[in-house]
N, C-alpha and C. Protein backbone atom coordinates (compact mmCIF):
# COMPACT_ATOMS: atom_id res chain seq x y z
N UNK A 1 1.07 -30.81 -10.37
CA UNK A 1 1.28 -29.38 -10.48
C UNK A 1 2.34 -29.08 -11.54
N UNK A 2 2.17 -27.95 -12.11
CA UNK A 2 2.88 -27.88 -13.33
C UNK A 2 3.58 -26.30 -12.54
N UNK A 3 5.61 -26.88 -12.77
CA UNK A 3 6.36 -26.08 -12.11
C UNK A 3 6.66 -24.59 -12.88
N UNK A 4 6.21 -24.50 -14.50
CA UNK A 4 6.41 -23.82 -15.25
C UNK A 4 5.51 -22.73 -15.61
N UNK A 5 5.37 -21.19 -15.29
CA UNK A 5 4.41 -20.03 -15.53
C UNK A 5 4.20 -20.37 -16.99
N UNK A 6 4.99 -20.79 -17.83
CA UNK A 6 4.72 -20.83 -19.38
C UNK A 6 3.79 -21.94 -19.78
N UNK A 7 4.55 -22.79 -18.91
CA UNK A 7 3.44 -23.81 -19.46
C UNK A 7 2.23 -23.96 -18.93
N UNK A 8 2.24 -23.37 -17.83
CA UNK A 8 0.82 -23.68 -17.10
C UNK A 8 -0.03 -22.73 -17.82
N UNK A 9 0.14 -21.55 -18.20
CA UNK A 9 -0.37 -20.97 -19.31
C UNK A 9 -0.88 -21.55 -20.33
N UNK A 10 0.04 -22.17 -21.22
CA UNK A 10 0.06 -22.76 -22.29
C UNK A 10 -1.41 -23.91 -22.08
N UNK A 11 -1.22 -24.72 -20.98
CA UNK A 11 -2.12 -25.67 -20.46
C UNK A 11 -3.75 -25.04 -20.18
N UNK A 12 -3.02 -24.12 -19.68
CA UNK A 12 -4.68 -23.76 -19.54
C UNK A 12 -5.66 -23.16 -20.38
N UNK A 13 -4.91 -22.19 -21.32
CA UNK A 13 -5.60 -21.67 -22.57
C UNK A 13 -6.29 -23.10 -23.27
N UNK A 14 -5.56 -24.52 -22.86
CA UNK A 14 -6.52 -25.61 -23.73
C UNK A 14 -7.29 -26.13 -23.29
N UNK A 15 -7.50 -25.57 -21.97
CA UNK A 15 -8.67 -26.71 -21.02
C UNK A 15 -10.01 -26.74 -21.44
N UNK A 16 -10.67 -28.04 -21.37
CA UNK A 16 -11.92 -28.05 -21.96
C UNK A 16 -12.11 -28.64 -20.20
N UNK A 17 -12.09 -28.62 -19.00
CA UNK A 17 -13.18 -29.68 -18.19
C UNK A 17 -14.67 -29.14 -17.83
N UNK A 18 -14.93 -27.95 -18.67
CA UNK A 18 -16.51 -27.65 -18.46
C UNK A 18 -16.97 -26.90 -19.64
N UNK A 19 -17.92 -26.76 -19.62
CA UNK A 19 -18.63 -26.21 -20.71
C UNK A 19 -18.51 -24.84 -20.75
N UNK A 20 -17.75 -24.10 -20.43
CA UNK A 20 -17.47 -23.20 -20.00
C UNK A 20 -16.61 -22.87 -21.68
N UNK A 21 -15.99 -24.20 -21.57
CA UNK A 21 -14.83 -23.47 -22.52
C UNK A 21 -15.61 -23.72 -24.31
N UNK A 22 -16.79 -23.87 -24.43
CA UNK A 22 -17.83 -24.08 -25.61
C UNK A 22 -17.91 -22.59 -25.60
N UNK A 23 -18.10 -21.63 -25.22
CA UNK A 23 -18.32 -20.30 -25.74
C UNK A 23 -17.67 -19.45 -25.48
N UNK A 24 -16.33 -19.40 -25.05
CA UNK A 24 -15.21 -18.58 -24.86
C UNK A 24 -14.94 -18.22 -25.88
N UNK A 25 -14.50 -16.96 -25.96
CA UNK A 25 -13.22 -16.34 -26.95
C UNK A 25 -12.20 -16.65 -26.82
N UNK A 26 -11.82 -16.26 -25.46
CA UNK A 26 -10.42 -16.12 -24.93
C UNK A 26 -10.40 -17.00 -23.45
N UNK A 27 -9.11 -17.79 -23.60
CA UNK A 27 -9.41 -18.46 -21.77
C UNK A 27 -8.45 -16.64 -21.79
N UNK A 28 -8.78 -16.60 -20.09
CA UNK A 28 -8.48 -15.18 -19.48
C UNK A 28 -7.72 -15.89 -18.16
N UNK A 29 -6.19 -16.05 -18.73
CA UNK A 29 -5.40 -16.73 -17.70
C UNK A 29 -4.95 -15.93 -16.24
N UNK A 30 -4.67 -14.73 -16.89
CA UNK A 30 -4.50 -14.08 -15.27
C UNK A 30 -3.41 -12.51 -15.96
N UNK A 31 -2.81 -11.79 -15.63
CA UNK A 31 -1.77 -10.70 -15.69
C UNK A 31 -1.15 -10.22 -14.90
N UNK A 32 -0.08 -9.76 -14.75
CA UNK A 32 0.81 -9.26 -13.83
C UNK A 32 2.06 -9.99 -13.66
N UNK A 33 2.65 -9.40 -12.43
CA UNK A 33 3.97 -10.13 -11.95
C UNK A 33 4.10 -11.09 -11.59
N UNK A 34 4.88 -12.29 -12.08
CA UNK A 34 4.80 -13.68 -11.73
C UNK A 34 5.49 -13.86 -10.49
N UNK A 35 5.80 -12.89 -9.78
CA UNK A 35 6.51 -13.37 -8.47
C UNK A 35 5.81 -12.06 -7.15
N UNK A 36 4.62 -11.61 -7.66
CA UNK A 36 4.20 -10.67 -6.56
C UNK A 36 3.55 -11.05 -5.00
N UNK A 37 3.73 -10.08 -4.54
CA UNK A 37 3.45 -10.45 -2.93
C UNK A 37 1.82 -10.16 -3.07
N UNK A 38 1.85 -9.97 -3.62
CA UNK A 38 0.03 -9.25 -3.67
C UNK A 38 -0.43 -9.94 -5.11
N UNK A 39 -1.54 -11.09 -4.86
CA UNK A 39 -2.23 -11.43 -5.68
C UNK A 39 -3.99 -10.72 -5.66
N UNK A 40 -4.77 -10.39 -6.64
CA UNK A 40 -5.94 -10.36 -6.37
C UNK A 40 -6.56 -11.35 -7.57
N UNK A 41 -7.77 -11.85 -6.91
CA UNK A 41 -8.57 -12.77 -7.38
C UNK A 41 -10.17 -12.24 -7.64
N UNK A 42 -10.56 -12.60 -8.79
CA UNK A 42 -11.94 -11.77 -9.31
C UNK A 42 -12.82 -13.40 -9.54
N UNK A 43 -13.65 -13.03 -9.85
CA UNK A 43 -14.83 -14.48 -10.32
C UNK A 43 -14.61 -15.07 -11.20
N UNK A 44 -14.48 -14.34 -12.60
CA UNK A 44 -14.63 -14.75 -13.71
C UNK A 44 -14.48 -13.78 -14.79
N UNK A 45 -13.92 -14.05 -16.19
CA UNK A 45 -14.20 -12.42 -16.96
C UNK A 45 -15.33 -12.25 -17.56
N UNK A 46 -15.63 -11.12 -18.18
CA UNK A 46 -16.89 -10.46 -18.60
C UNK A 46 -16.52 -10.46 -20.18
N UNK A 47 -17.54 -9.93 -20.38
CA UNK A 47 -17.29 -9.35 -21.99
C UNK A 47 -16.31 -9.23 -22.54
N UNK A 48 -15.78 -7.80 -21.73
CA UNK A 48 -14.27 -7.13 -22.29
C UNK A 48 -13.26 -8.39 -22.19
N UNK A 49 -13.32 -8.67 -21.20
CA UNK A 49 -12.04 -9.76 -20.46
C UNK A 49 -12.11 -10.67 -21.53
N UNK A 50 -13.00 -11.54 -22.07
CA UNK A 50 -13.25 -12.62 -22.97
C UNK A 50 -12.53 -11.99 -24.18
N UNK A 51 -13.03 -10.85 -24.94
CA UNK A 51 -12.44 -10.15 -25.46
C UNK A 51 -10.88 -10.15 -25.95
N UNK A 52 -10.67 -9.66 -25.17
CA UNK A 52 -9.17 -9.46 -24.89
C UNK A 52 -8.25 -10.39 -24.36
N UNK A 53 -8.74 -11.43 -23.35
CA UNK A 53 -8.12 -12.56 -23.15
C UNK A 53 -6.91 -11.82 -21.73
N UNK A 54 -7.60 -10.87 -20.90
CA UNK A 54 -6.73 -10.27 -20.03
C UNK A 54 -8.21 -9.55 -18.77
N UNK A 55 -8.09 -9.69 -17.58
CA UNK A 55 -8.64 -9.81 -16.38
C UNK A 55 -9.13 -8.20 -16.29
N UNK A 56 -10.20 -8.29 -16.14
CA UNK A 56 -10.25 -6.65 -15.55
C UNK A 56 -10.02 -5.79 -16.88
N UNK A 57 -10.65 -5.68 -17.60
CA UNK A 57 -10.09 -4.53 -18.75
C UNK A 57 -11.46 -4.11 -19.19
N UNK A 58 -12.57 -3.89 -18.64
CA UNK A 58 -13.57 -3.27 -18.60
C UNK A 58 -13.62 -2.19 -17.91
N UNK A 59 -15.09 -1.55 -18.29
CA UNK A 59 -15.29 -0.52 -16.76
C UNK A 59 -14.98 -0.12 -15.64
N UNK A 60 -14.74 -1.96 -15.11
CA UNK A 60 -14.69 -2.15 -13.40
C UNK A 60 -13.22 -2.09 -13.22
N UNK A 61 -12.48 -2.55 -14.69
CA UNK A 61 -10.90 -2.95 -14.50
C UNK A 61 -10.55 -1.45 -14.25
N UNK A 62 -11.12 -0.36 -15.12
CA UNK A 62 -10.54 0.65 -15.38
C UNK A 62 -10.66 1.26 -13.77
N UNK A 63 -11.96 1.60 -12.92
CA UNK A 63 -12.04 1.48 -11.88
C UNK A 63 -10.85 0.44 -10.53
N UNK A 64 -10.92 0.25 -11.14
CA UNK A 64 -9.67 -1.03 -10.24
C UNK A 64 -8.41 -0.50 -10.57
N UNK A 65 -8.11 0.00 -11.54
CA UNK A 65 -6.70 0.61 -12.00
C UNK A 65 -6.42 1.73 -11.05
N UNK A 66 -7.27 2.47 -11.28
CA UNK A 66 -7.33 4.22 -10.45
C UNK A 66 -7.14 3.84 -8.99
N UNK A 67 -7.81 2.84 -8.55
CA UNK A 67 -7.31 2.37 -6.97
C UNK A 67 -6.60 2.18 -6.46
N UNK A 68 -5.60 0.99 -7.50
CA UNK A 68 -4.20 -0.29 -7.57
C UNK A 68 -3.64 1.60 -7.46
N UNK A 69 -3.50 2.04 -8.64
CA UNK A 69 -2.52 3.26 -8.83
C UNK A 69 -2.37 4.12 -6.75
N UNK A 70 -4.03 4.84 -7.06
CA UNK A 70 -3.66 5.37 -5.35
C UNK A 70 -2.53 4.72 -4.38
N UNK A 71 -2.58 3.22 -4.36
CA UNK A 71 -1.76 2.95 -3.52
C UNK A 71 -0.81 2.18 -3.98
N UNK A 72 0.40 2.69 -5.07
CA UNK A 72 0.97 2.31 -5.51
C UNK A 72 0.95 1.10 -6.09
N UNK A 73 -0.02 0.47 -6.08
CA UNK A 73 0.17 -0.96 -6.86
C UNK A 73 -0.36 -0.59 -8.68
N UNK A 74 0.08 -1.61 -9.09
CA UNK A 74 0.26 -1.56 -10.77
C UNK A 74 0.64 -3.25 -11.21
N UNK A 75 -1.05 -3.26 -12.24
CA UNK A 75 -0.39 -4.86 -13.00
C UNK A 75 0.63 -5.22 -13.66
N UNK A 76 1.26 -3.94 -13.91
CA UNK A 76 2.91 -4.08 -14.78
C UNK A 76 3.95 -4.44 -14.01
N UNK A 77 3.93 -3.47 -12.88
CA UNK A 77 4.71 -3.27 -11.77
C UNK A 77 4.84 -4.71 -10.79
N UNK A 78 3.99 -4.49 -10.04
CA UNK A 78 3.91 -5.18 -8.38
C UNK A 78 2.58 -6.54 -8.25
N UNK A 79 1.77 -6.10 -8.69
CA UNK A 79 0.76 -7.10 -8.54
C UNK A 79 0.69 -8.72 -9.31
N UNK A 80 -0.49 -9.27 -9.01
CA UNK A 80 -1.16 -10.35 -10.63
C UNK A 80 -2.71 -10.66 -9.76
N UNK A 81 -2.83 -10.58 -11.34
CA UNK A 81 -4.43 -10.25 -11.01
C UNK A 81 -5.41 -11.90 -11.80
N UNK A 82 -5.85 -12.27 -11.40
CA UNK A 82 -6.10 -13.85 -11.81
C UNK A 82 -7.54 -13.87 -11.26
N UNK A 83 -8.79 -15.08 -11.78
CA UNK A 83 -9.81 -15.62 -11.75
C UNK A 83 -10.05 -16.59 -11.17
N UNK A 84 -11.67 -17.26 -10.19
CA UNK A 84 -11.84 -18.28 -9.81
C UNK A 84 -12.03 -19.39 -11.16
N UNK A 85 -12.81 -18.43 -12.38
CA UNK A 85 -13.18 -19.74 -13.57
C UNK A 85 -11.83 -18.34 -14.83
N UNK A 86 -11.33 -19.06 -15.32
CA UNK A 86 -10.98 -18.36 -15.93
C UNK A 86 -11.74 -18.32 -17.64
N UNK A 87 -13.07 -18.67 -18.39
CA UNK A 87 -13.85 -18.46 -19.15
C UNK A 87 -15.15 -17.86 -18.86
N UNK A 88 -15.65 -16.87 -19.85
CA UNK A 88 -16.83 -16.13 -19.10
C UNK A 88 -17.85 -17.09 -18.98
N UNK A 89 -18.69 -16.55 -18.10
CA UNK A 89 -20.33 -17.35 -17.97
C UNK A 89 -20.94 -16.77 -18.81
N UNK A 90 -21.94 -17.58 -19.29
CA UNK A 90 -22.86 -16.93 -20.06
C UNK A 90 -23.35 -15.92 -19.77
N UNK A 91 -23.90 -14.29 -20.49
CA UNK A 91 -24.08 -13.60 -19.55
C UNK A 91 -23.61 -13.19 -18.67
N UNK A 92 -22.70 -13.32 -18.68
CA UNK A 92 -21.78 -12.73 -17.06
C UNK A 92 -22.52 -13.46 -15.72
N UNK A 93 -23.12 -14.30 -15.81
CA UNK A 93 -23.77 -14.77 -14.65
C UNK A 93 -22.55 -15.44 -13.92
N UNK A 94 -22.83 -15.58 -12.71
CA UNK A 94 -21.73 -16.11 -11.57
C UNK A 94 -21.44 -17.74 -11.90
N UNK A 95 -20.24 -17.85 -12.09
CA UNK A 95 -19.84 -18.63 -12.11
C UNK A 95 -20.41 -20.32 -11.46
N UNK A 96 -21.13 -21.39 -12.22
CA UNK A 96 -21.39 -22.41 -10.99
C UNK A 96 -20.71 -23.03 -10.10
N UNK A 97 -21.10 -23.72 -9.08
CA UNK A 97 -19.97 -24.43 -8.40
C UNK A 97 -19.52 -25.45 -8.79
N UNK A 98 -19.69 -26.12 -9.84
CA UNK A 98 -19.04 -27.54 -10.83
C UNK A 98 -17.87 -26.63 -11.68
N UNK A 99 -18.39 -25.13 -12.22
CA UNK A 99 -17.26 -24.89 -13.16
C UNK A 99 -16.29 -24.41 -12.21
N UNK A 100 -16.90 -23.68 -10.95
CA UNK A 100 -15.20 -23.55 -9.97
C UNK A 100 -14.44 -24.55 -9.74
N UNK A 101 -15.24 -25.79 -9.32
CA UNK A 101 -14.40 -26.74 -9.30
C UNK A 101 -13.55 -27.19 -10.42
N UNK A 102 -14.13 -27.20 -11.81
CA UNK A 102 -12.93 -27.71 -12.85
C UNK A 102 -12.49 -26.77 -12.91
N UNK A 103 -12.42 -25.39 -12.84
CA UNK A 103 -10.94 -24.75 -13.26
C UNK A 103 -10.59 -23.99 -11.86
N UNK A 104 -10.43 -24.49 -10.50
CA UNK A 104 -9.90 -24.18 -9.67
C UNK A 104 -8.66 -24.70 -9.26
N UNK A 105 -7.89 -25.72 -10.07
CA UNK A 105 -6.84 -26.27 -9.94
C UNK A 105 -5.96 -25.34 -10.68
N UNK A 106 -6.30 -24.57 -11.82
CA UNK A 106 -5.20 -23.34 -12.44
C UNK A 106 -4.82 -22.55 -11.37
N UNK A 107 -5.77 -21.97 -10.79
CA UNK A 107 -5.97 -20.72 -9.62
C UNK A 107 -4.63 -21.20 -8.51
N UNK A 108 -5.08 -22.62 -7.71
CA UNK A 108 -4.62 -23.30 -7.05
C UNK A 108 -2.67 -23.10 -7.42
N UNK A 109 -2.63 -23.36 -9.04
CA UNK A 109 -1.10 -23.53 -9.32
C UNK A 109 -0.20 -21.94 -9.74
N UNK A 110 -1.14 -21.63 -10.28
CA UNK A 110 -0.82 -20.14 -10.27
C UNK A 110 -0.55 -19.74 -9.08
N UNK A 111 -1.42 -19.61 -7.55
CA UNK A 111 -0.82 -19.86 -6.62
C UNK A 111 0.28 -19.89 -5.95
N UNK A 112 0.31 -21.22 -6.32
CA UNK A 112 1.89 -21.95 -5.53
C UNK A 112 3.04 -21.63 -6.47
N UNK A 113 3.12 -21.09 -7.83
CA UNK A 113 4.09 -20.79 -8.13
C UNK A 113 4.05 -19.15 -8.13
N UNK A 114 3.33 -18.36 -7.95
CA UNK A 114 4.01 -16.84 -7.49
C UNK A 114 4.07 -16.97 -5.67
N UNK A 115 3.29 -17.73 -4.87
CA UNK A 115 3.98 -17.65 -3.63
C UNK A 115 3.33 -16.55 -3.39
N UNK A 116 1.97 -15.34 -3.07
CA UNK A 116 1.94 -14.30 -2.93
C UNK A 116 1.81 -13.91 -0.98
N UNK A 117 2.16 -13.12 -0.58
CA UNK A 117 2.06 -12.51 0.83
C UNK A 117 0.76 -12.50 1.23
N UNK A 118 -0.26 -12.00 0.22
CA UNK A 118 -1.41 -11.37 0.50
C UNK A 118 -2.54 -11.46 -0.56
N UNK A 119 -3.91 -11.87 -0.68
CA UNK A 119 -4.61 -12.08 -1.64
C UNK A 119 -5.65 -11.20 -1.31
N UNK A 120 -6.16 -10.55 -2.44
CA UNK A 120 -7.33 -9.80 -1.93
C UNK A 120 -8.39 -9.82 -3.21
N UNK A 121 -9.31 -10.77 -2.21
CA UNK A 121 -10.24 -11.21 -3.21
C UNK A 121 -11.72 -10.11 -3.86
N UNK A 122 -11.67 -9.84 -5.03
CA UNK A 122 -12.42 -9.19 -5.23
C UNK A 122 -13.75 -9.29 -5.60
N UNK A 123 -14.73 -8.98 -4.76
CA UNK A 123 -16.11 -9.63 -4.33
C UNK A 123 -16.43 -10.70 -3.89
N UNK A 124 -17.76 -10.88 -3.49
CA UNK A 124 -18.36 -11.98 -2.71
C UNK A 124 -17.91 -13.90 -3.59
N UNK A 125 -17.92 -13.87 -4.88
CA UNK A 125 -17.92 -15.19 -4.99
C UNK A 125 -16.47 -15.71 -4.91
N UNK A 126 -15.48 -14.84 -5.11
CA UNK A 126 -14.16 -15.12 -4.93
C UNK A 126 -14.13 -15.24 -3.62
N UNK A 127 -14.40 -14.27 -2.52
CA UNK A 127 -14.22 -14.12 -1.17
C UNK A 127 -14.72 -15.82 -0.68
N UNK A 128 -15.87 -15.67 -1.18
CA UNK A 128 -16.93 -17.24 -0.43
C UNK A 128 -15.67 -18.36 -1.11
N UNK A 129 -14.98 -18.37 -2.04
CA UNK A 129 -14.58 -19.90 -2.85
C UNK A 129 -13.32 -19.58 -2.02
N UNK A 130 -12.50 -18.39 -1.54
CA UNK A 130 -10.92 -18.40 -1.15
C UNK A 130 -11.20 -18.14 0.51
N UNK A 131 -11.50 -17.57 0.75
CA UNK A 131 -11.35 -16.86 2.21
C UNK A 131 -12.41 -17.91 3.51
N UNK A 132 -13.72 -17.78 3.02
CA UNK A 132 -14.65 -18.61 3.66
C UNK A 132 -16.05 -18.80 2.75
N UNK A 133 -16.71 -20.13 3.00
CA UNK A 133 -17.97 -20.10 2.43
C UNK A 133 -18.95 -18.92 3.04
N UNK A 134 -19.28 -19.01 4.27
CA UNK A 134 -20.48 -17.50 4.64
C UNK A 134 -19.64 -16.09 4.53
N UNK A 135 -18.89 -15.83 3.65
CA UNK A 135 -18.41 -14.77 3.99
C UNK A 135 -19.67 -13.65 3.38
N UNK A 136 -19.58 -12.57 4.94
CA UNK A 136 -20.44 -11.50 4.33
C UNK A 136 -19.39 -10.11 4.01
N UNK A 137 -19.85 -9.71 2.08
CA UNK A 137 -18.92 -9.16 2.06
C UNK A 137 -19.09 -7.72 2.68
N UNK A 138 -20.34 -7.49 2.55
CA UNK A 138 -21.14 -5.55 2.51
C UNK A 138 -20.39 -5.55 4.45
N UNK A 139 -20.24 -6.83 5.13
CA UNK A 139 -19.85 -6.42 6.33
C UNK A 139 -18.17 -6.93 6.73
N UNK A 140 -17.53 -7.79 6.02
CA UNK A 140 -16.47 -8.21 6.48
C UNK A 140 -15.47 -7.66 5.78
N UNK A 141 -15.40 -6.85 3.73
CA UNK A 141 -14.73 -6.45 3.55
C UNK A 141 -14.06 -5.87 4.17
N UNK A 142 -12.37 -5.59 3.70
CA UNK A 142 -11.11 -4.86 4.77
C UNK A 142 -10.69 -5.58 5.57
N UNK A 143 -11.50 -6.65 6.24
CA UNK A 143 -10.27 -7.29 7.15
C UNK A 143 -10.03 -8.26 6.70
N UNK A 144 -8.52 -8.73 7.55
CA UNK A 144 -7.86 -9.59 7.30
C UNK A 144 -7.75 -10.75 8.05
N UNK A 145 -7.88 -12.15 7.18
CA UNK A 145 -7.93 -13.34 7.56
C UNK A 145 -6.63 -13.98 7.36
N UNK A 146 -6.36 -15.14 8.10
CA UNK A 146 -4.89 -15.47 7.83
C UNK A 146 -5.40 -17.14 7.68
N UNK A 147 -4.46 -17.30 6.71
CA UNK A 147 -4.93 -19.23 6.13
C UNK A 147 -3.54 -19.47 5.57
N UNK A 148 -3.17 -20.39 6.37
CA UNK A 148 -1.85 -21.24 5.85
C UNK A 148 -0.79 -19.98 5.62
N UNK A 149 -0.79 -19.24 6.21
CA UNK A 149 0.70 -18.15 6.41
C UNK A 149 0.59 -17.15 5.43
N UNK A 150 -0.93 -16.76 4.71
CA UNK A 150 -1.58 -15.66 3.34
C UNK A 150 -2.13 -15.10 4.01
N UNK A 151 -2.12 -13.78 4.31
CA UNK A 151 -3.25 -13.25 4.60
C UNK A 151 -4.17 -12.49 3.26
N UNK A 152 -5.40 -12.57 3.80
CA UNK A 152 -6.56 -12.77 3.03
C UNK A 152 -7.10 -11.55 3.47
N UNK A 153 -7.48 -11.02 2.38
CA UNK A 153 -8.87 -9.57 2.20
C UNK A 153 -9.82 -9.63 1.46
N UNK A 154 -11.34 -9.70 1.37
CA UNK A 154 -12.44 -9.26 0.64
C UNK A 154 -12.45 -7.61 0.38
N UNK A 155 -12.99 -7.22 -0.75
CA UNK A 155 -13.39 -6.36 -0.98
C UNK A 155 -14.42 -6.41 -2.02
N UNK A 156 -15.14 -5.07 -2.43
CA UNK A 156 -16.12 -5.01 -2.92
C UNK A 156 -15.87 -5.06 -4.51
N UNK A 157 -16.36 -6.02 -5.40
CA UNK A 157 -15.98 -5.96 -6.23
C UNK A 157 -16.22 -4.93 -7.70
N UNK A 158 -15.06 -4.27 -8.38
CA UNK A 158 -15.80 -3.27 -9.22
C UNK A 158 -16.51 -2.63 -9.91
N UNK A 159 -17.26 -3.90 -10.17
CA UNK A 159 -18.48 -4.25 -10.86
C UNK A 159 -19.43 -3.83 -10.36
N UNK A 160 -19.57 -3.94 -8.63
CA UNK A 160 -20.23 -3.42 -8.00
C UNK A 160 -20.67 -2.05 -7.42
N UNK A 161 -19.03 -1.28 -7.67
CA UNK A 161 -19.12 -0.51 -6.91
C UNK A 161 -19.42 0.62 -8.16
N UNK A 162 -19.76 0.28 -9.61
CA UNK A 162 -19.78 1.36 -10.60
C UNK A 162 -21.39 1.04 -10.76
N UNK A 163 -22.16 -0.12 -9.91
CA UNK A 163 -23.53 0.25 -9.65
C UNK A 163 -24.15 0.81 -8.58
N UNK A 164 -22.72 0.63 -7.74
CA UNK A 164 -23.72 1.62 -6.75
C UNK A 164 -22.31 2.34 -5.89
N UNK A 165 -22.43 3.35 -6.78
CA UNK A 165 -21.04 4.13 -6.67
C UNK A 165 -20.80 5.11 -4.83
N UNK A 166 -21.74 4.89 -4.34
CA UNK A 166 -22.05 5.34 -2.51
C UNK A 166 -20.76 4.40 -1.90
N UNK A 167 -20.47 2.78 -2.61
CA UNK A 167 -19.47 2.30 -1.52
C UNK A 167 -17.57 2.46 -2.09
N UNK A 168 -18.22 3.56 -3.11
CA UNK A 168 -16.87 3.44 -3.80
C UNK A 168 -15.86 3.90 -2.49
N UNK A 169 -16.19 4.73 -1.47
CA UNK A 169 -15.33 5.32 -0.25
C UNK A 169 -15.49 4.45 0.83
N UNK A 170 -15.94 3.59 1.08
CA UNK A 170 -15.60 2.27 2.10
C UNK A 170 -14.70 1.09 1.10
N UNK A 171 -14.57 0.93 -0.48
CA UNK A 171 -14.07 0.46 -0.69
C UNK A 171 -12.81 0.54 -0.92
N UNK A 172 -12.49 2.12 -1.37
CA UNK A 172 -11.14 2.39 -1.04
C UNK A 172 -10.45 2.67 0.38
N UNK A 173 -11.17 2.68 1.05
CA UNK A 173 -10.44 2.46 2.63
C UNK A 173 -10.02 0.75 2.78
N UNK A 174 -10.22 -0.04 1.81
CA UNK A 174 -9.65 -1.45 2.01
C UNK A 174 -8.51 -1.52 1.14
N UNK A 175 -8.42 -0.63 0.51
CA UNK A 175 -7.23 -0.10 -0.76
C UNK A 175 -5.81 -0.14 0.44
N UNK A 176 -6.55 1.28 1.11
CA UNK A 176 -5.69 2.35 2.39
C UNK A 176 -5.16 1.30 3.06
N UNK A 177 -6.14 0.11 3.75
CA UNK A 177 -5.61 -0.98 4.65
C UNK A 177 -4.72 -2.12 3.83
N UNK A 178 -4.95 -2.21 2.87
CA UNK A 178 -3.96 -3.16 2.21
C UNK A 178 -2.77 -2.60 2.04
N UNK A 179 -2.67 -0.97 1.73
CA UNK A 179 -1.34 -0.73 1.57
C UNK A 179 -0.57 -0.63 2.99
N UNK A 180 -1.14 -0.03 3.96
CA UNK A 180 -0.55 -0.43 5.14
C UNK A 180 -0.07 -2.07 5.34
N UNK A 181 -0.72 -2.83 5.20
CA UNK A 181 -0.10 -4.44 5.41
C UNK A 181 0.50 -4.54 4.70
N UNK A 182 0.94 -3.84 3.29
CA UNK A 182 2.14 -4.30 2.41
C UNK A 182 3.00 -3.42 2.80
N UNK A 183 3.28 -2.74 3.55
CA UNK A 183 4.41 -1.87 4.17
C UNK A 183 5.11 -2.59 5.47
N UNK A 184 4.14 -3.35 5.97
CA UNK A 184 4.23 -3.77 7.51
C UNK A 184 4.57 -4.98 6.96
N UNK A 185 3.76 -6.05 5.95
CA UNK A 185 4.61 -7.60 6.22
C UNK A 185 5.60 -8.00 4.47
N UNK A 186 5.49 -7.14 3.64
CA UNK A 186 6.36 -7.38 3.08
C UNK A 186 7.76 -6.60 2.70
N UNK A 187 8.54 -7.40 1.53
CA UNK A 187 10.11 -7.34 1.84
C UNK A 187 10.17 -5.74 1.96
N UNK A 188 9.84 -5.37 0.89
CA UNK A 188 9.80 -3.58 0.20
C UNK A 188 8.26 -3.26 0.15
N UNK A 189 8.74 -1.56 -0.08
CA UNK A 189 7.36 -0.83 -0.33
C UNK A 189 7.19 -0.72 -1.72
N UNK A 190 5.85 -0.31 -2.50
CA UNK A 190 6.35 -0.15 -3.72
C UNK A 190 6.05 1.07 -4.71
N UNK A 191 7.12 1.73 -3.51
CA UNK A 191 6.87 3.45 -4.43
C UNK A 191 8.25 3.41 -5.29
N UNK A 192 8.11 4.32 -6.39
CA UNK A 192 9.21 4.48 -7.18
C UNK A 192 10.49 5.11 -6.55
């Protein structure tokens, strides 16, 4: 494990262990606060993300912003927002389970060096690789699982919810419930 946010950075922008990293632009290491109580975890980046070399900065990110904001959270501020593969799939297709496995050891260290309270994984393939393999998300999003002293949330991921914009209001009620558990188990709240 590498004890250093810089370098583990540094390390991972060079990783070749899948083919993954043959058509990248950008490895898409993660953003936010290196010491937040609240991590969220997405699949993989898209277009934009490759792009830019930063998580969520599409459509869905922009969608995800307006949410984080409702309940006071912010990638500048309070959060970090990080990937199961951190290079896009071809196509945006889901990530395989050989490429989670080679770049699930970043995820893993990123991890253990912010230490977060609470992870809230965004959509089904993050949910299935962090929380549980059968996880169903259309029924289990919002609640909370507890693993090794983290508690754990699925939600619907944004990608999803700007195709089928009906669960955008069950998905922000997992917004509502996360900010309640960050009031209830961590140090501070995080209004200005």
């Amino acid at each position: 494990m590498i004890d250093n946010f810089a370098e583990l950075e540094i390390q991972c922008k060079q990783c070749q262990k899948c083919g993954l990293c043959e058509t990248r632009t950008n490895v898409v290491f993660g953003v936010g606060v290196p010491d937040a109580e609240v991590m969220f975890i997405g699949e993989g980046p898209g277009q934009n993300e490759d792009e830019q070399g930063e998580p969520f900065v599409g459509r869905g990110g922009k969608l995800l912003d307006k949410m984080l904001e409702a309940v006071d959270l912010d990638r500048k501020k309070n959060i970090y927002i990080a990937n199961i593969v951190k290079c896009r799939p071809p196509k945006n297709r889901d990530p395989l389970p050989e490429e989670q496995t080679a770049c699930v050891d970043w995820l893993r260290n990123q991890f253990a060096l912010i230490r977060p309270k609470i992870i809230v994984c965004l959509g089904r393939i993050a949910a299935a690789k962090i929380i549980k393999p059968d996880i169903k998300i259309t029924k289990e999003h919002g609640i909370f699982f507890e693993k090794g002293n983290v508690l754990m949330m699925a939600t619907l991921h944004p990608a999803a919810l700007l195709r089928n914009p009906n669960n955008k209001p069950a998905a922000f009620e997992d917004y509502l419930k996360l900010q309640e558990k960050i009031k209830e188990i961590c140090d501070h709240t995080y209004e200005d």
